[in-house]
Protein backbone atom coordinates (compact mmCIF):
# COMPACT_ATOMS: atom_id res chain seq x y z
CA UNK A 1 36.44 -37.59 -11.42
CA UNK A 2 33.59 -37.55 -13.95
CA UNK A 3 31.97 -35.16 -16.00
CA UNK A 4 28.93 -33.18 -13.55
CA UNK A 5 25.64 -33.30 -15.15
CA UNK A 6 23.89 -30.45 -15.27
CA UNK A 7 20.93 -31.65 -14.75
CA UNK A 8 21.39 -34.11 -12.32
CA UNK A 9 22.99 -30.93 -10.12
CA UNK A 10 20.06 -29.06 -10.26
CA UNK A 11 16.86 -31.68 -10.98
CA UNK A 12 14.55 -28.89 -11.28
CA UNK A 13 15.95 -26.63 -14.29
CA UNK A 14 14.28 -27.93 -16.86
CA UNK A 15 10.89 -27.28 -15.06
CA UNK A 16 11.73 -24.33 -13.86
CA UNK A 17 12.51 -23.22 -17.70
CA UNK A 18 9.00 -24.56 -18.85
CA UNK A 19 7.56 -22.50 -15.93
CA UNK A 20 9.54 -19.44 -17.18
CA UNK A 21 8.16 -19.97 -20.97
CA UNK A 22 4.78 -20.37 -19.66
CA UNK A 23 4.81 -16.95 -18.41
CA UNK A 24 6.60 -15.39 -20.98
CA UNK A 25 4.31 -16.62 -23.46
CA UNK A 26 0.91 -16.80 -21.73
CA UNK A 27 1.38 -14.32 -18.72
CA UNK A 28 0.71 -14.60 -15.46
CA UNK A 29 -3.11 -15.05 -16.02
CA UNK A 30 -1.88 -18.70 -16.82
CA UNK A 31 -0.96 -19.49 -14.05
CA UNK A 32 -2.60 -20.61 -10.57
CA UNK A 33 -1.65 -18.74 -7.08
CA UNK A 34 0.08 -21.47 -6.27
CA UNK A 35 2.14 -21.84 -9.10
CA UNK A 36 2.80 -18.06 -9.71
CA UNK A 37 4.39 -18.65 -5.93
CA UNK A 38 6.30 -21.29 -6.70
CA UNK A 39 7.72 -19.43 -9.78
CA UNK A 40 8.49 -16.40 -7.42
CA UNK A 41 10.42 -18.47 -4.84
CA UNK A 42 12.35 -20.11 -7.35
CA UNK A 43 14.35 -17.01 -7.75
CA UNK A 44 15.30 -16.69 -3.97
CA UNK A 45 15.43 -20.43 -4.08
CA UNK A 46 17.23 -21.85 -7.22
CA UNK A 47 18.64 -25.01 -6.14
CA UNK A 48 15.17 -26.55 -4.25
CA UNK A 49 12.18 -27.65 -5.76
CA UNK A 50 9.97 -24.58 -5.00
CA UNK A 51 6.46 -26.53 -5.92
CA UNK A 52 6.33 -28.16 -2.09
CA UNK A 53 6.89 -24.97 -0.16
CA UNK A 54 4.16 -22.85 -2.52
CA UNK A 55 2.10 -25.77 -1.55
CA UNK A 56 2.28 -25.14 2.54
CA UNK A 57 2.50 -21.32 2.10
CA UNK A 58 -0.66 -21.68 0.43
CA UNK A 59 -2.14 -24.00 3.30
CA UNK A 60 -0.56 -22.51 6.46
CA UNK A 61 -1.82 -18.93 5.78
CA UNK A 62 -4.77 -19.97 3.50
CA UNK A 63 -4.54 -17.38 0.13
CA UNK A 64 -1.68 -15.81 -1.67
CA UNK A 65 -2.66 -12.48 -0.12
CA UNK A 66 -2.34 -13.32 3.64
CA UNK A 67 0.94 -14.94 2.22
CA UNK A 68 2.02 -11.68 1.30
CA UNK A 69 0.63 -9.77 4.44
CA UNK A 70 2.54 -12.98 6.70
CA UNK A 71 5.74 -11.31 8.66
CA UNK A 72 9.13 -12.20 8.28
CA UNK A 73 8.89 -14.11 11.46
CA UNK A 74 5.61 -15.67 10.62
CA UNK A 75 7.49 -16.85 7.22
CA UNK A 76 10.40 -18.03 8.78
CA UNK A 77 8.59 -20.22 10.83
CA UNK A 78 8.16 -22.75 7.86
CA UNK A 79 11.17 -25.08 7.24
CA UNK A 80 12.42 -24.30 4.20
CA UNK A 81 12.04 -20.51 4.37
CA UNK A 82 14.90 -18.45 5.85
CA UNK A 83 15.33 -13.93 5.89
CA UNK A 84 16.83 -13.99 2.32
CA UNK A 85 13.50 -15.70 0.92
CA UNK A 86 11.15 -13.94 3.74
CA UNK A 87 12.23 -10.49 2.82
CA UNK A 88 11.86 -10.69 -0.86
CA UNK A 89 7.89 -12.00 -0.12
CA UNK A 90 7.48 -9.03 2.35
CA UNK A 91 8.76 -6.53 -0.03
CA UNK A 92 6.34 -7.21 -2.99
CA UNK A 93 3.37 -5.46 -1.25
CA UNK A 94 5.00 -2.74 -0.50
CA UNK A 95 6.83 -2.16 -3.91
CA UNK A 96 2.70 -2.59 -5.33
CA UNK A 97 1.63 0.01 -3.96
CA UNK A 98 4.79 2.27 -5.26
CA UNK A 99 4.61 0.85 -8.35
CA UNK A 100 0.51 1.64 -8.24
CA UNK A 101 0.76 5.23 -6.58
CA UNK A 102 3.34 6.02 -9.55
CA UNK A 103 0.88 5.58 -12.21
CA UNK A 104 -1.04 8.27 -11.16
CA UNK A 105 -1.41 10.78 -13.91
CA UNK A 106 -0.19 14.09 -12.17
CA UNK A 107 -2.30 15.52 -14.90
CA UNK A 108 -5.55 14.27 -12.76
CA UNK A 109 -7.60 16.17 -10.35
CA UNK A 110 -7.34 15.13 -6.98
CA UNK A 111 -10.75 17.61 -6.46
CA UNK A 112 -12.76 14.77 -7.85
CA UNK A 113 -13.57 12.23 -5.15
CA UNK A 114 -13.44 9.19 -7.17
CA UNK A 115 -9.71 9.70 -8.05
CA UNK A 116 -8.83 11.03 -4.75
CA UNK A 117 -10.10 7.75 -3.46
CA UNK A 118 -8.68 5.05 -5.63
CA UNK A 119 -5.29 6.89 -5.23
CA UNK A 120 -5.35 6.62 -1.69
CA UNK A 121 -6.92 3.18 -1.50
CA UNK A 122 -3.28 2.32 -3.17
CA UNK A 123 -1.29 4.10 -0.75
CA UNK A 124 -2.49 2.36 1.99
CA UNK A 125 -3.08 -1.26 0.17
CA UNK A 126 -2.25 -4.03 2.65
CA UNK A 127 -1.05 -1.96 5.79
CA UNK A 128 -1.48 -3.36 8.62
CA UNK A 129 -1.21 -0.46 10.80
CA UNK A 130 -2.86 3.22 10.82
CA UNK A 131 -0.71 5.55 8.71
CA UNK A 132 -1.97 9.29 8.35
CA UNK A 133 -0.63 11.08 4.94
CA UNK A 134 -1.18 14.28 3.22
CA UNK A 135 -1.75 15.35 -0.66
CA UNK A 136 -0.39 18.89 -1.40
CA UNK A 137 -2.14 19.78 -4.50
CA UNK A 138 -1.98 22.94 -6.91
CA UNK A 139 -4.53 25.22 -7.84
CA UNK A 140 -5.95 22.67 -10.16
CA UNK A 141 -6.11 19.84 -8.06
CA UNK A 142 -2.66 17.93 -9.55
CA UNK A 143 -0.54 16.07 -7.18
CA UNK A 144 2.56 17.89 -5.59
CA UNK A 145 3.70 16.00 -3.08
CA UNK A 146 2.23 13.16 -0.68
CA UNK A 147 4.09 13.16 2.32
CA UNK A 148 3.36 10.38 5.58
CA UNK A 149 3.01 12.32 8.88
CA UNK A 150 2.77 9.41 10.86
CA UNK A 151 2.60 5.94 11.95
CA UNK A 152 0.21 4.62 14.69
CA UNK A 153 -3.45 5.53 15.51
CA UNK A 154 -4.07 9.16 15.05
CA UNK A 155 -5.05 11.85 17.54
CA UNK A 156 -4.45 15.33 17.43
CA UNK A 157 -1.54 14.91 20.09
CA UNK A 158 0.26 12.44 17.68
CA UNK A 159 1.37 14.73 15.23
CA UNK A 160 1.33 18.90 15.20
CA UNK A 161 -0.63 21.13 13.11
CA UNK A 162 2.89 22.49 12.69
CA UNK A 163 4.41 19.67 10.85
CA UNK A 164 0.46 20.09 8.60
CA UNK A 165 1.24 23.51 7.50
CA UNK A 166 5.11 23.13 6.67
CA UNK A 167 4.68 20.74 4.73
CA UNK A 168 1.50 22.55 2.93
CA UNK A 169 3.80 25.88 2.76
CA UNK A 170 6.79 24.52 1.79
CA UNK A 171 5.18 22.53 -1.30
CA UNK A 172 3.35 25.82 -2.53
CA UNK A 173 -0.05 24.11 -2.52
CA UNK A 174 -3.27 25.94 -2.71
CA UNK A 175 -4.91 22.97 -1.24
CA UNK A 176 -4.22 19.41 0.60
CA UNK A 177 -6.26 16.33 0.90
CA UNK A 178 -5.35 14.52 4.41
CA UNK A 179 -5.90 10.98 5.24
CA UNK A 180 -5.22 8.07 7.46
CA UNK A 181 -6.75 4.67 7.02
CA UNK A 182 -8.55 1.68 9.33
CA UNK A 183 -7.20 -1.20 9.14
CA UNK A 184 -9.94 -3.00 11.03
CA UNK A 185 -11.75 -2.16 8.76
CA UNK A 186 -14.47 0.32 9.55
CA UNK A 187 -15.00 3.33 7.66
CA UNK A 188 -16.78 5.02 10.36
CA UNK A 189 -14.73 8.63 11.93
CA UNK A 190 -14.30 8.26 15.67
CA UNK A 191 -15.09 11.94 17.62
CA UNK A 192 -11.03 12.04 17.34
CA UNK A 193 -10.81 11.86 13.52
CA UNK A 194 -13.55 14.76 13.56
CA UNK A 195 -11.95 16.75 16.17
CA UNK A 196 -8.47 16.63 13.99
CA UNK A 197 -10.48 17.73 10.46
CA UNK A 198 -11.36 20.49 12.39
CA UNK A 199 -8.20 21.36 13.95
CA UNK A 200 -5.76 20.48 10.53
CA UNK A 201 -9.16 22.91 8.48
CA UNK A 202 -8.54 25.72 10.61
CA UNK A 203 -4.76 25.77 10.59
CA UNK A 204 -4.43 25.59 7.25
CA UNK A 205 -7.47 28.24 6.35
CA UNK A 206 -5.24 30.48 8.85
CA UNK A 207 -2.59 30.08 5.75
CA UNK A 208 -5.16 30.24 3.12
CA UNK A 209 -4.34 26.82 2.15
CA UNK A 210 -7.81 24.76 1.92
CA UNK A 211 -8.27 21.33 3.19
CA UNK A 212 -10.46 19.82 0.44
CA UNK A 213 -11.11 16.27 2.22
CA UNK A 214 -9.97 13.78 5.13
CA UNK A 215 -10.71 10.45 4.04
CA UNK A 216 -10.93 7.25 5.92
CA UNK A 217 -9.69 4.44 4.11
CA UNK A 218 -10.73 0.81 4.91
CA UNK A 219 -9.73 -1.91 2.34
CA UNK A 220 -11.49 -1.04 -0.81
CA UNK A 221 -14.05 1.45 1.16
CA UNK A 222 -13.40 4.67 2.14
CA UNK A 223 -15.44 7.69 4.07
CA UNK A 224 -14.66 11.51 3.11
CA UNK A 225 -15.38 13.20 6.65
CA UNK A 226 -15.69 16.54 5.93
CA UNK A 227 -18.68 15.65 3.07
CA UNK A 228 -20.92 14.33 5.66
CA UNK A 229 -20.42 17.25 8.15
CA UNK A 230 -23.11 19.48 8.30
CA UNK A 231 -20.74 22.51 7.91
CA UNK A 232 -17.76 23.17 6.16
CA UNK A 233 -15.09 25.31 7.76
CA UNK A 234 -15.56 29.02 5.78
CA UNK A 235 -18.21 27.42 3.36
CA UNK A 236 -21.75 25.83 3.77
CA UNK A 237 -21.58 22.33 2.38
């Protein structure tokens, strides 16, 4: 039996390299979605030529974002794609907004809207269903802990004022910041999210643990509730 070329085992390699020293030296900036895909799935995939099946990710779900938003069982509907290469594209998301939550400089105040906002606008980047979380902040407004609640729409019966005011006690927080988000994107509060601001307000103040805000989150919009009530609970807005 002969000597195995390399090359001719895997065809691809020595594009695959070039791809590799592209981004190395240029950065990602230099490359298209569709390539930056193809460079991704090489890793998962390192035996097939990857440039194809970027190519029909790209056209079946349109942009590299829905790509990334697409289910496992969505992906694995394309030939070509199996779990092992499904999972690693569903993951990436999720470890973005980890990775984007984590920079957060516990050194900022969470009393100022602005940061409040964008820090919760990467918590809840790309979910596709309604998630409620709480901040637990000390007496200068600096992150604690964030903690989810829950998973589904919210109501007051889907999760107890209880679980609220454990969590706020057992962190040592002198104030909390609650919020779900919208995936359909409307910012607008429903007579349910109002009803629960109340409810989570007074349980806490009971405590003497203020809730500063409930935000709505919607995308890159977001609505702070208890701002555009006419009365907040123990203070005049």
């Amino acid at each position: 039996m002969g000597r195995t070329d390399k090359n001719a085992v895997n065809p691809h390699k020595n594009h695959r390299q070039r791809l590799k020293a592209r981004f190395v030296s240029e950065g990602a900036n230099s490359l298209d979605d569709k390539t930056l895909l193809e460079l991704l799935l090489s890793f998962a995939l390192p035996r097939i030529d990857t440039r194809p099946l970027a190519a029909e990710l790209i056209e079946r779900f349109g942009t590299i974002t829905r790509v990334f938003d697409a289910s496992i069982k969505e992906l694995t509907q394309i030939e070509g794609i199996r779990q092992h290469t499904a999972i690693l594209i569903v993951m990436l998301p999720e470890l973005s907004r980890r990775y984007l939550s984590g920079k957060t400089d516990s050194c900022l105040s969470f009393h100022e809207e602005k940061v409040a906002a964008e820090y919760l606008k990467n918590c809840f980047s790309g979910l596709k269903e309604e998630r409620v979380m709480l901040l637990c902040l000390d007496a200068y407004g600096g992150l604690i802990e964030r903690k989810e609640l829950h998973r589904g729409s919210i109501n007051s019966a889907a999760f107890s004022m209880r679980m609220i005011t454990e969590t706020a006690i057992t962190s040592s927080c002198a104030f909390v910041i609650l919020a779900h988000n919208h995936p359909n994107g409307s910012i607008i509060p429903s007579n349910e999210d109002i009803y629960t601001t109340q409810r989570v307000a007074a349980a806490l103040l009971i405590n003497d643990i203020e809730l500063i805000e409930h935000y709505i989150i919607a995308g890159d919009k977001y609505t702070p509730i208890m701002k555009n009530m006419p009365e907040r609970y123990g203070n005049k807005a």
